[in-house]
Protein backbone atom coordinates (compact mmCIF):
# COMPACT_ATOMS: atom_id res chain seq x y z
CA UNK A 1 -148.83 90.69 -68.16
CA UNK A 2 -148.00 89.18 -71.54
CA UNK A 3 -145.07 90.97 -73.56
CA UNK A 4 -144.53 88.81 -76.63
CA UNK A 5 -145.51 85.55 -77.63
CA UNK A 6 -143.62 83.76 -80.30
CA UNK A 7 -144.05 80.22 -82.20
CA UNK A 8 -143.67 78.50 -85.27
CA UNK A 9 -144.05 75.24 -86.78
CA UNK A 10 -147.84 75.06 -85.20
CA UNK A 11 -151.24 74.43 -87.05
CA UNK A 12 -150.93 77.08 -90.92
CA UNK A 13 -147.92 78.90 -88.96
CA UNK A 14 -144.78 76.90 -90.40
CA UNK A 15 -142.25 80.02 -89.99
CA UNK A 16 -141.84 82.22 -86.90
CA UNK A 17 -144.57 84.23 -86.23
CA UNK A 18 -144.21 86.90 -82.97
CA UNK A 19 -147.29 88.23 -81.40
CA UNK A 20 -146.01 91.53 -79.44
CA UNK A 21 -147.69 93.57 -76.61
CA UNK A 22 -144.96 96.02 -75.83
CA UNK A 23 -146.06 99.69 -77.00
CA UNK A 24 -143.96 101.64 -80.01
CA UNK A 25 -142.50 104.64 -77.37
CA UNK A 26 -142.48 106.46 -80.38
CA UNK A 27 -146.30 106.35 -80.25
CA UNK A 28 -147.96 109.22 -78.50
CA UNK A 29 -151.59 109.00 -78.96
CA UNK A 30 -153.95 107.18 -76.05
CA UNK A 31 -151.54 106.87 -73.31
CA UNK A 32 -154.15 105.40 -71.01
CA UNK A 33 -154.36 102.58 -73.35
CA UNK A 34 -150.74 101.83 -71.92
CA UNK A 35 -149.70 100.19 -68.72
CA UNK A 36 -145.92 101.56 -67.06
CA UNK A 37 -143.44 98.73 -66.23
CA UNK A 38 -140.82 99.83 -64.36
CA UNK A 39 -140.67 103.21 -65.09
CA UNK A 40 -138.75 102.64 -68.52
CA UNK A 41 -141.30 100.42 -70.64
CA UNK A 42 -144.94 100.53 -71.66
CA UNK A 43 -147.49 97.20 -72.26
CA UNK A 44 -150.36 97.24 -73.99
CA UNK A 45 -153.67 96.54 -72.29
CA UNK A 46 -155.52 96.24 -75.37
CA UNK A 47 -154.85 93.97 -78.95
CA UNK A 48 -156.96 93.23 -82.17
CA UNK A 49 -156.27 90.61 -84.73
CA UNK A 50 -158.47 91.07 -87.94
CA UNK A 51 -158.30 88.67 -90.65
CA UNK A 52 -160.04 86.62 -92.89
CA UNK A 53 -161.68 83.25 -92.57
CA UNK A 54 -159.02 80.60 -92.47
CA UNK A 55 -156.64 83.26 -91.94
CA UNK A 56 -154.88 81.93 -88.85
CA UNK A 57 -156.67 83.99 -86.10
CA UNK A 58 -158.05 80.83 -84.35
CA UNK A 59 -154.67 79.09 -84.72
CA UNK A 60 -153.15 82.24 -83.01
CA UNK A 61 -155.27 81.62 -79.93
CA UNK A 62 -154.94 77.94 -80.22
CA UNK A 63 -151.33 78.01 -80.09
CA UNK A 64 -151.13 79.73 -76.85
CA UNK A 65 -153.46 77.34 -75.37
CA UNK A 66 -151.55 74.24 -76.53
CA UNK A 67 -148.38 76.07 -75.01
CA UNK A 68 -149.75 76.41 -71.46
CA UNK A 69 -151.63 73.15 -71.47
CA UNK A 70 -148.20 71.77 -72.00
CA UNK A 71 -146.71 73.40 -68.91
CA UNK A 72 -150.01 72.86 -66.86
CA UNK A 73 -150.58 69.01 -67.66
CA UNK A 74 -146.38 67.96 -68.55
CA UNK A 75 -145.46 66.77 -65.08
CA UNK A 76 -149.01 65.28 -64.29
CA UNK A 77 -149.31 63.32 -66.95
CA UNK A 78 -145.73 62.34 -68.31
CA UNK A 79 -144.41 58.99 -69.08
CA UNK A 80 -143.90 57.61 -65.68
CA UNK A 81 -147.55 57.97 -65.14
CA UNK A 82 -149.48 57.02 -68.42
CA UNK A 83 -150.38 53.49 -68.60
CA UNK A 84 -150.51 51.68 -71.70
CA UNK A 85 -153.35 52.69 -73.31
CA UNK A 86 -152.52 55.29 -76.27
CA UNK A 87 -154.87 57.75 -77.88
CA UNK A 88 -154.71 60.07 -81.00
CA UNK A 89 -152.88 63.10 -80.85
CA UNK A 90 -154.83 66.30 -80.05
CA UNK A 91 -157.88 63.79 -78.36
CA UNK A 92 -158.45 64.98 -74.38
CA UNK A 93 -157.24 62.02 -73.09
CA UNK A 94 -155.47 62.58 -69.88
CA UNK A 95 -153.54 59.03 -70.15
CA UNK A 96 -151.21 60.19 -73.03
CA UNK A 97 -148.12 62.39 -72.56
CA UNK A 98 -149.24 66.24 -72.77
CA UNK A 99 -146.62 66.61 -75.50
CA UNK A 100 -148.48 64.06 -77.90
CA UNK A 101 -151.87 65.52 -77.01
CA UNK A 102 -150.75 69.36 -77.92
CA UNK A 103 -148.55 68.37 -80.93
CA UNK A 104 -150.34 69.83 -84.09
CA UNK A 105 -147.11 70.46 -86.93
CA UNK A 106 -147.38 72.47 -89.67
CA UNK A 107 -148.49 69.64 -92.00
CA UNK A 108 -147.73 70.70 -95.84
CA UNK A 109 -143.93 69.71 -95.45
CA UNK A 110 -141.99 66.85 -96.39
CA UNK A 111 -141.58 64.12 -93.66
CA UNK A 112 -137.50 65.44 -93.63
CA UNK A 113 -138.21 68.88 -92.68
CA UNK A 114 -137.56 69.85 -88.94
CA UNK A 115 -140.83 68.69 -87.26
CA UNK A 116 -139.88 70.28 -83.67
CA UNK A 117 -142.66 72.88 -82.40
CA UNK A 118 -141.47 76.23 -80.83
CA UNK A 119 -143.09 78.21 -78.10
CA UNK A 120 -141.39 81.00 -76.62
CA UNK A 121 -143.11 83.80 -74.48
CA UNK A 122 -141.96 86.59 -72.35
CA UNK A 123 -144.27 88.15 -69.51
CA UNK A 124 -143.59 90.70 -67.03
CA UNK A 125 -144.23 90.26 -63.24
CA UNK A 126 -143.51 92.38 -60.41
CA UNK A 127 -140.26 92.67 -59.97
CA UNK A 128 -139.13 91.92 -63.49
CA UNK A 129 -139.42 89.48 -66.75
CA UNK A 130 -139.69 86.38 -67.08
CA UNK A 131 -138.92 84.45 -70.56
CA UNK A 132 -139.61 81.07 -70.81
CA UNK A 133 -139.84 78.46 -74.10
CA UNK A 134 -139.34 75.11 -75.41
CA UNK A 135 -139.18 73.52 -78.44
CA UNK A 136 -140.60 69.21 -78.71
CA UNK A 137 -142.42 67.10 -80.69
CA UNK A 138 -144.85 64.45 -79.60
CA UNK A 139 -141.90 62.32 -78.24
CA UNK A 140 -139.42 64.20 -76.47
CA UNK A 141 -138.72 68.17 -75.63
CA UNK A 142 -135.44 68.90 -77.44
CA UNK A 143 -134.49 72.27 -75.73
CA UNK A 144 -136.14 74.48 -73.05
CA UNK A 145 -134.93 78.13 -71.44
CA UNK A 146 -136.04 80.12 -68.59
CA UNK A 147 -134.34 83.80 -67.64
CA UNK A 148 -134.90 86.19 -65.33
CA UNK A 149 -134.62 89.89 -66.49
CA UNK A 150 -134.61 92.19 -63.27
CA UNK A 151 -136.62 95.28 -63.68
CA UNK A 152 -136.81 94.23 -67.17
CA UNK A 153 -133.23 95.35 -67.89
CA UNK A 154 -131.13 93.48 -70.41
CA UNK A 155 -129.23 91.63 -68.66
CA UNK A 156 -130.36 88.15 -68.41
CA UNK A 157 -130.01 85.67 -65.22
CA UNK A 158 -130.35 82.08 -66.19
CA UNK A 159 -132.45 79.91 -64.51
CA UNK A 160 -132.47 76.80 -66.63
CA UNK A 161 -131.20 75.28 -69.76
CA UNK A 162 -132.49 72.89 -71.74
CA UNK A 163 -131.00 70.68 -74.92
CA UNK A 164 -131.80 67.05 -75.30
CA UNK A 165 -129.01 66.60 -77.62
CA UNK A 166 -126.38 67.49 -74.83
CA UNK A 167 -125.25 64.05 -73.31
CA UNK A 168 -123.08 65.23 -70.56
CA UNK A 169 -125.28 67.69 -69.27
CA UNK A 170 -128.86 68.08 -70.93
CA UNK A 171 -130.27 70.44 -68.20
CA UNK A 172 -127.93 73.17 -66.93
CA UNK A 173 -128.92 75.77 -63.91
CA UNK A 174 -128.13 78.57 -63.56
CA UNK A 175 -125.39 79.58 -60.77
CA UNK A 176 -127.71 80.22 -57.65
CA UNK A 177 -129.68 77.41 -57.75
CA UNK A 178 -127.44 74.67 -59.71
CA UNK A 179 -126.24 73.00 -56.16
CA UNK A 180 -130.35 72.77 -55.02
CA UNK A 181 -131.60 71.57 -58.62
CA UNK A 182 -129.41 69.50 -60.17
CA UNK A 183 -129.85 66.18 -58.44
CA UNK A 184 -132.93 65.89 -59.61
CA UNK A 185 -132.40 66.36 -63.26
CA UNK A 186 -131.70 62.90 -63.92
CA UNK A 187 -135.06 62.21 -62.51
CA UNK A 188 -137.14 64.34 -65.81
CA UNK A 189 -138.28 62.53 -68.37
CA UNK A 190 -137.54 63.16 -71.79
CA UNK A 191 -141.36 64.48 -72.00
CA UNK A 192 -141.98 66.31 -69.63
CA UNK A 193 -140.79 69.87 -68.96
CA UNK A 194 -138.36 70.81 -66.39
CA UNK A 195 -140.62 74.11 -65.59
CA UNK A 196 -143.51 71.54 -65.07
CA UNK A 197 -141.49 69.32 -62.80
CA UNK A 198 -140.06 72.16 -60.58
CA UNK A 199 -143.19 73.53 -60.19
CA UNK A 200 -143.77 70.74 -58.24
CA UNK A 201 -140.93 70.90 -56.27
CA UNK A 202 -140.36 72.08 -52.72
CA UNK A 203 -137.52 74.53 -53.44
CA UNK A 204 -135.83 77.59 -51.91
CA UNK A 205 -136.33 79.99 -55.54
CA UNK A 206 -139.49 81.34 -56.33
CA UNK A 207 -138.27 81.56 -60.04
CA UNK A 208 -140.24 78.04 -61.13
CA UNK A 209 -143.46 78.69 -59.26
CA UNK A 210 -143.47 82.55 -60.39
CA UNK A 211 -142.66 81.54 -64.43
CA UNK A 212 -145.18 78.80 -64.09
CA UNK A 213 -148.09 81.21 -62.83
CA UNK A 214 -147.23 83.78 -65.37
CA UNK A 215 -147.96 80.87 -68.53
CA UNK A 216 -150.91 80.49 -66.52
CA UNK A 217 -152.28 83.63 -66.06
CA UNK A 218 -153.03 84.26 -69.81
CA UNK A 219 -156.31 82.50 -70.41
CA UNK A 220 -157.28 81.48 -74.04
CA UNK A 221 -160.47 81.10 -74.81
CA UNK A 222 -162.28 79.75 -78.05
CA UNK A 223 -165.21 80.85 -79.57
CA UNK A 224 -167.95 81.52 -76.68
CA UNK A 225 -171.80 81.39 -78.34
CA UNK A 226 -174.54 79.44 -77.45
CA UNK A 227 -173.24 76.20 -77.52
CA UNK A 228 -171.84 73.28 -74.92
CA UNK A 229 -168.98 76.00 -74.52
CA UNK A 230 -171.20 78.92 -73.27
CA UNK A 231 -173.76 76.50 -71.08
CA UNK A 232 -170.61 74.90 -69.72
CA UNK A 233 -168.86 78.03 -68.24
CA UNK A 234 -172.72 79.41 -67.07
CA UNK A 235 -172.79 76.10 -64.99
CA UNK A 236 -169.19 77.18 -63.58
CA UNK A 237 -170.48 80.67 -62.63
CA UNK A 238 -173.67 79.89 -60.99
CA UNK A 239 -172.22 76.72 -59.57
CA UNK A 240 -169.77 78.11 -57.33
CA UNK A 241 -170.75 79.87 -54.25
CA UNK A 242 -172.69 82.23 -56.69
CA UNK A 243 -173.64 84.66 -53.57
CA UNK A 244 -175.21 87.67 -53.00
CA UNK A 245 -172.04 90.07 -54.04
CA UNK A 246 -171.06 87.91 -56.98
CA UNK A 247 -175.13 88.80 -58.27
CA UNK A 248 -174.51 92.77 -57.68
CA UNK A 249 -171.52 92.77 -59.68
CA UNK A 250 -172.54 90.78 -62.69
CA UNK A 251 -175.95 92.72 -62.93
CA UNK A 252 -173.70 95.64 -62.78
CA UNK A 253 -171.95 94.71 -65.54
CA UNK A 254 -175.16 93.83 -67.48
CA UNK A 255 -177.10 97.26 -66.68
CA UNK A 256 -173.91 98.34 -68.19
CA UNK A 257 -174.64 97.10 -71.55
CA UNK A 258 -178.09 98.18 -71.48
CA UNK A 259 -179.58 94.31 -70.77
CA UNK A 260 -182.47 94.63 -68.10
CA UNK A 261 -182.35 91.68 -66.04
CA UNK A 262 -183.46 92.48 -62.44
CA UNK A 263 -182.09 89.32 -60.74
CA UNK A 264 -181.06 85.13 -60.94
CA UNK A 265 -182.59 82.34 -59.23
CA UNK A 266 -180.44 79.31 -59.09
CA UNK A 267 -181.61 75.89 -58.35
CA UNK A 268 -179.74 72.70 -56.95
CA UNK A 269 -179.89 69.22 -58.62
CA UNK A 270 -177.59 67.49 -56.08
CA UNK A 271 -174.79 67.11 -55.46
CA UNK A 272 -172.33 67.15 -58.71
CA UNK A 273 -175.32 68.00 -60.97
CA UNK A 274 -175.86 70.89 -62.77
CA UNK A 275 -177.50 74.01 -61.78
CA UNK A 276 -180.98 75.26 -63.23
CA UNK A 277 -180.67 78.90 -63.63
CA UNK A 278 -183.68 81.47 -63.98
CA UNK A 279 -183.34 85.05 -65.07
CA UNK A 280 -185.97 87.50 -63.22
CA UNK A 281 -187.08 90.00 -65.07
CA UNK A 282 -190.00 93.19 -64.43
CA UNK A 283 -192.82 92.55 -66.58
CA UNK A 284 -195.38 95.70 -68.06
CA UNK A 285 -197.17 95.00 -65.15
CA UNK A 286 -194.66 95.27 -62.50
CA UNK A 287 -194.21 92.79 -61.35
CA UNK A 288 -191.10 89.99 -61.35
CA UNK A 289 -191.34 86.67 -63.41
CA UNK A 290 -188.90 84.18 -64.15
CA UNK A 291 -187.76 82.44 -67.09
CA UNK A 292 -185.11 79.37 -67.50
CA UNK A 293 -181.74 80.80 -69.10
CA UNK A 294 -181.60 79.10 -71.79
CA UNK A 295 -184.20 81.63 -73.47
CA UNK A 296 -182.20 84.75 -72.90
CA UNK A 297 -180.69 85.54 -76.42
CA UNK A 298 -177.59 83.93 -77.79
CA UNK A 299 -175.47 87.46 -77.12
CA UNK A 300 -176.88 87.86 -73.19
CA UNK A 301 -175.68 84.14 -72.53
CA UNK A 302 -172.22 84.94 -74.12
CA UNK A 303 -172.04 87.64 -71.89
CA UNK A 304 -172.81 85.97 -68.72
CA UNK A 305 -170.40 83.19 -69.96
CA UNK A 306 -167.52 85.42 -70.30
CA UNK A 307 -167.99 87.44 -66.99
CA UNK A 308 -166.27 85.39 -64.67
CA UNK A 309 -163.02 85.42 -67.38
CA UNK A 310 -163.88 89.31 -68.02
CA UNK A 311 -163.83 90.16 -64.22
CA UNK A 312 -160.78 87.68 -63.79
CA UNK A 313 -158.80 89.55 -66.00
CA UNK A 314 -159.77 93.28 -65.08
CA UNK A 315 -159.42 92.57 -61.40
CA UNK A 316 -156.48 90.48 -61.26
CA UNK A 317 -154.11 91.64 -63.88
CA UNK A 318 -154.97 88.48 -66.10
CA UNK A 319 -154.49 88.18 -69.69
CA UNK A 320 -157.90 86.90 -71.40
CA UNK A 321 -156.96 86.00 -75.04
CA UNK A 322 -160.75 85.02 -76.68
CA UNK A 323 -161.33 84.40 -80.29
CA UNK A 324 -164.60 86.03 -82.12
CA UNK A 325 -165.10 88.26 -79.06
CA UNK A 326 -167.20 90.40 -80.80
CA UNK A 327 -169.87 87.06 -82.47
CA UNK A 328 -173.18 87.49 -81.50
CA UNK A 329 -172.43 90.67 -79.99
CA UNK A 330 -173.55 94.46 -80.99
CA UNK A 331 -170.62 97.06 -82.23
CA UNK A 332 -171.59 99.03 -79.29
CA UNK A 333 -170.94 96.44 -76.44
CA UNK A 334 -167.67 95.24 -78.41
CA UNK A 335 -166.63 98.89 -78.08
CA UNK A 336 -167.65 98.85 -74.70
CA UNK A 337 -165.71 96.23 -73.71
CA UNK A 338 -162.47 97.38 -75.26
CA UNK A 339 -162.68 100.38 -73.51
CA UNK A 340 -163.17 98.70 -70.21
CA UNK A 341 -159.80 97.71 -70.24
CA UNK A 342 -158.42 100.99 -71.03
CA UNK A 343 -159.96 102.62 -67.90
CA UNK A 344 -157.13 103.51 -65.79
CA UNK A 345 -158.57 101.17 -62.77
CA UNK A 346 -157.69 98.13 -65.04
CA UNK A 347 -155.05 95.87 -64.42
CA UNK A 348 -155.51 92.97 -66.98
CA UNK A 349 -155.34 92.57 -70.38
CA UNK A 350 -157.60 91.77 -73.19
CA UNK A 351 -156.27 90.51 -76.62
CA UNK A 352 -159.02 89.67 -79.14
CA UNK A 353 -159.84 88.37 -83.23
CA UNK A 354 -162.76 89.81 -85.12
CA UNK A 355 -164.39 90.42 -87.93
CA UNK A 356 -165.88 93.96 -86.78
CA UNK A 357 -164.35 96.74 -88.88
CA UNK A 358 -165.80 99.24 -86.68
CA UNK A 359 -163.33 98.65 -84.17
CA UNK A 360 -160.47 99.73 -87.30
CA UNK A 361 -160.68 103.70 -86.02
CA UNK A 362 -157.39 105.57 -84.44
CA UNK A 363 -160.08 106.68 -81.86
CA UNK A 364 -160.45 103.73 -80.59
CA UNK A 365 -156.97 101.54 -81.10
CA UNK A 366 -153.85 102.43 -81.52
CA UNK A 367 -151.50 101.45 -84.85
CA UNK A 368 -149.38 98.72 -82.57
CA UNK A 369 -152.61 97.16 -81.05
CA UNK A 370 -154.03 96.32 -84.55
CA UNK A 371 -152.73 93.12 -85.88
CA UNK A 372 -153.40 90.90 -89.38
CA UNK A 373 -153.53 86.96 -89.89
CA UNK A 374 -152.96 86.17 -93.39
CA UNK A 375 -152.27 82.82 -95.27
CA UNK A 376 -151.22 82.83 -98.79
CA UNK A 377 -152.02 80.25 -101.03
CA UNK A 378 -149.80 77.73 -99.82
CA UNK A 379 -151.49 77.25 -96.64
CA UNK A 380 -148.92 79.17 -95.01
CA UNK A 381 -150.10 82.00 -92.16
CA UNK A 382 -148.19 85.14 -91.00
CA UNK A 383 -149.13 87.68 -87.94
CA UNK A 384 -148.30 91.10 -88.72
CA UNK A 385 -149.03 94.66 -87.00
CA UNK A 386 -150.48 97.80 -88.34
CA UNK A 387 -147.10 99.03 -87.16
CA UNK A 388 -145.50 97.53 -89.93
CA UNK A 389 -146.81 99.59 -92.76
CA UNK A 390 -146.80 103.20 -93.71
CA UNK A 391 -150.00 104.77 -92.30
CA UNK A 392 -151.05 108.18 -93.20
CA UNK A 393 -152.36 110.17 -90.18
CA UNK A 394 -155.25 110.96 -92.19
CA UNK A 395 -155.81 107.61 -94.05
CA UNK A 396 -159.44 105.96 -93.09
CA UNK A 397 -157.87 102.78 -91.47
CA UNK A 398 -161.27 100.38 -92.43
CA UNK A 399 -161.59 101.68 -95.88
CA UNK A 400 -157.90 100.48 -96.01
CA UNK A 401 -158.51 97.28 -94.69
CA UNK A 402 -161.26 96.16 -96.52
CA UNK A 403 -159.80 97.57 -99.68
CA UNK A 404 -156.66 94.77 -99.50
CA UNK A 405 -154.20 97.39 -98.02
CA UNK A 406 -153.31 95.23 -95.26
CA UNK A 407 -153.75 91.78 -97.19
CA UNK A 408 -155.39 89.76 -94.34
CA UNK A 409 -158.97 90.02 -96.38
CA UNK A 410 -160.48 87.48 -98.64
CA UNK A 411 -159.96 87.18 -102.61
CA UNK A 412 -163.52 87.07 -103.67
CA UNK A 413 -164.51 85.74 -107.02
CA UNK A 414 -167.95 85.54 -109.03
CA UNK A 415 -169.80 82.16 -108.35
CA UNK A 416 -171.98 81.20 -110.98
CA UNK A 417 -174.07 79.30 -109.33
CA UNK A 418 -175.62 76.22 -111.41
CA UNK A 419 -172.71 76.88 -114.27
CA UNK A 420 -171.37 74.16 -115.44
């Protein structure tokens, strides 16, 4: 599970902005909207990020994805391996150093201000924490950490230290696996991470392969609507041994949220083609008809697109991070979904932005899993929680919000339209 996620320098957020799933124990209301580590700390399942257009939220989700695509795609695709050909920076082209393709600065600073990226995250696993970070640009990673906290105490165990600048010794290990790692430091390129490159590595520890999966287990996705996005991850579902069970469950989940599809017909192409799909459906007259997907409303093939993530995460203690979850989408089912993570039989987590004030209501979120994007008018973007400010028990939380309260709403101005 994710327990704080921290960068700066990335996309509107130039300072240090910390994203933070670990419950305030001070906080008593909706203890089933809490998860028990350990016996001595408490994780949220559940987080909201409201803010205005432009605000940042995107960014937010953005940045996590740049930092795992970094550890997923380092090692594959590092120098050693590219071959001469160069693209642009941010373009999905597989040839050029992960590092270049995720590097997106702050870019409203002067050329001499420090231009290094910073991800740092912190997640727990089973038998304790892991922390893990790095800091690069689209050349080189200057400095990267990994520590082991047992049964999340405070006490940290070092598992690998990172810093470019150190000539003698750039990458130090820690003291139980320094004899096993450290003759193949020398062999890391400058950009590529160490994590990346251990991961790969038949070693003894566990520590690599365990920090690795835990970056990988959060899964950010962008805006899901009707799009390439939505028909691409439909084609993934019904593409892949989409058998008999897999049907049950996902019409489960859609009798859940009242939509009345009786059943799915899926067609082959070939081999490496895409899948027709048909939705069944009982007409007046009782009897079953079938009609191509793509018809089903915008909101029913957002649905289907997320289940596979949706189950993922409920079922095997994933993190799903998606932006605009609730787009397209009725209060009700939004509501719905949040609340299928707070059952007591889940054992993921769901962290969300939107737009729906509905959702700003003490009976449905706590104050520490509401958080604000807000940019100020230097193009600069800051995450903060509810948490942070002085909440009366009574106060009306969405009357706040969209009264300016909690900043992270737009300035609207008269338009005169046609005035010159």
């Amino acid at each position: 599970m994710l327990l704080t996620f921290t960068f700066k320098n990335f996309g509107p957020f130039r300072d240090e902005a910390t994203f933070d799933m670990r419950a305030i124990k001070s906080y008593k209301e909706h203890l089933i909207h809490c998860a028990e580590l350990y016996g001595k700390q408490s994780v949220l399942k559940v987080a909201a990020m409201f803010g205005a257009n432009a605000s940042g939220k995107s960014s937010f989700v953005d940045a996590y994805y740049y930092f795992s695509s970094i550890v997923r795609d380092s090692f594959a695709h590092g120098s050693e391996g590219k071959s001469e050909a160069q693209g642009e920076i941010g373009l999905p082209n597989s040839r050029v150093p992960a590092i270049r393709r995720f590097y997106r600065p702050f870019r409203f600073s002067a050329p001499d201000e420090d231009r290094l990226t910073e991800f740092d995250a912190t997640f727990a696993a089973e038998d304790g924490e892991y922390r893990y970070g790095f800091s690069y640009d689209a050349k080189h990673i200057e400095s990267e950490w990994l520590y082991f906290y047992r049964d999340g105490g405070a006490r940290a165990t070092v598992i690998l230290e990172r810093n470019s600048s150190d000539d003698e010794e750039p990458i130090r290990f820690g003291a139980s696996l320094r004899r096993e790692a450290r003759k193949y430091a020398k062999d890391i390129p400058a950009d590529v991470l160490a994590l990346s490159f251990f991961d790969g590595v038949a070693l003894k520890t566990d520590a690599f392969r365990n920090a690795s999966d835990c970056v990988l287990s959060v899964l950010p996705l962008p805006p899901i609507g009707c799009g390439t996005l939505s028909n691409t991850l439909i084609q993934d579902l019904f593409s892949q041994d989409f058998d008999e069970a897999k049907e049950r469950a996902l019409l489960k989940f859609l009798e859940g949220i009242d939509i009345e599809i009786k059943g799915f017909r899926v067609k082959q192409n070939g081999e490496g083609e895409d899948v027709d799909v048909f939705t069944v459906h009982t007409g007046p007259d009782g009897k079953d008809y079938e009609a191509p997907i793509e018809i089903e409303s915008e909101g029913t093939r957002k649905l289907i697109g997320m289940y596979w993530y949706l189950n993922t995460a409920l079922t095997r203690g994933a993190t799903l991070i998606l932006d605009e979850m609730d787009s397209e989408l009725h209060p009700l089912i939004t509501h719905y979904l949040v609340k299928l993570f707070h059952m007591g039989g889940s054992k993921g987590q769901l962290i969300f932005t939107t737009h729906d004030p509905t959702l700003l209501d003490k009976k449905y979120l706590r104050r520490d899993q509401i958080w604000f994007a807000d940019k100020d008018g230097t193009g600069v973007s800051t995450l903060r929680s509810l948490s942070e400010y002085k909440v009366r028990n009574d106060a009306d939380l969405r009357s706040s919000y969209l009264g300016g309260a909690y900043d992270a709403v737009p300035s609207l101005r008269q338009a005169l339209w046609g005035a010159e």
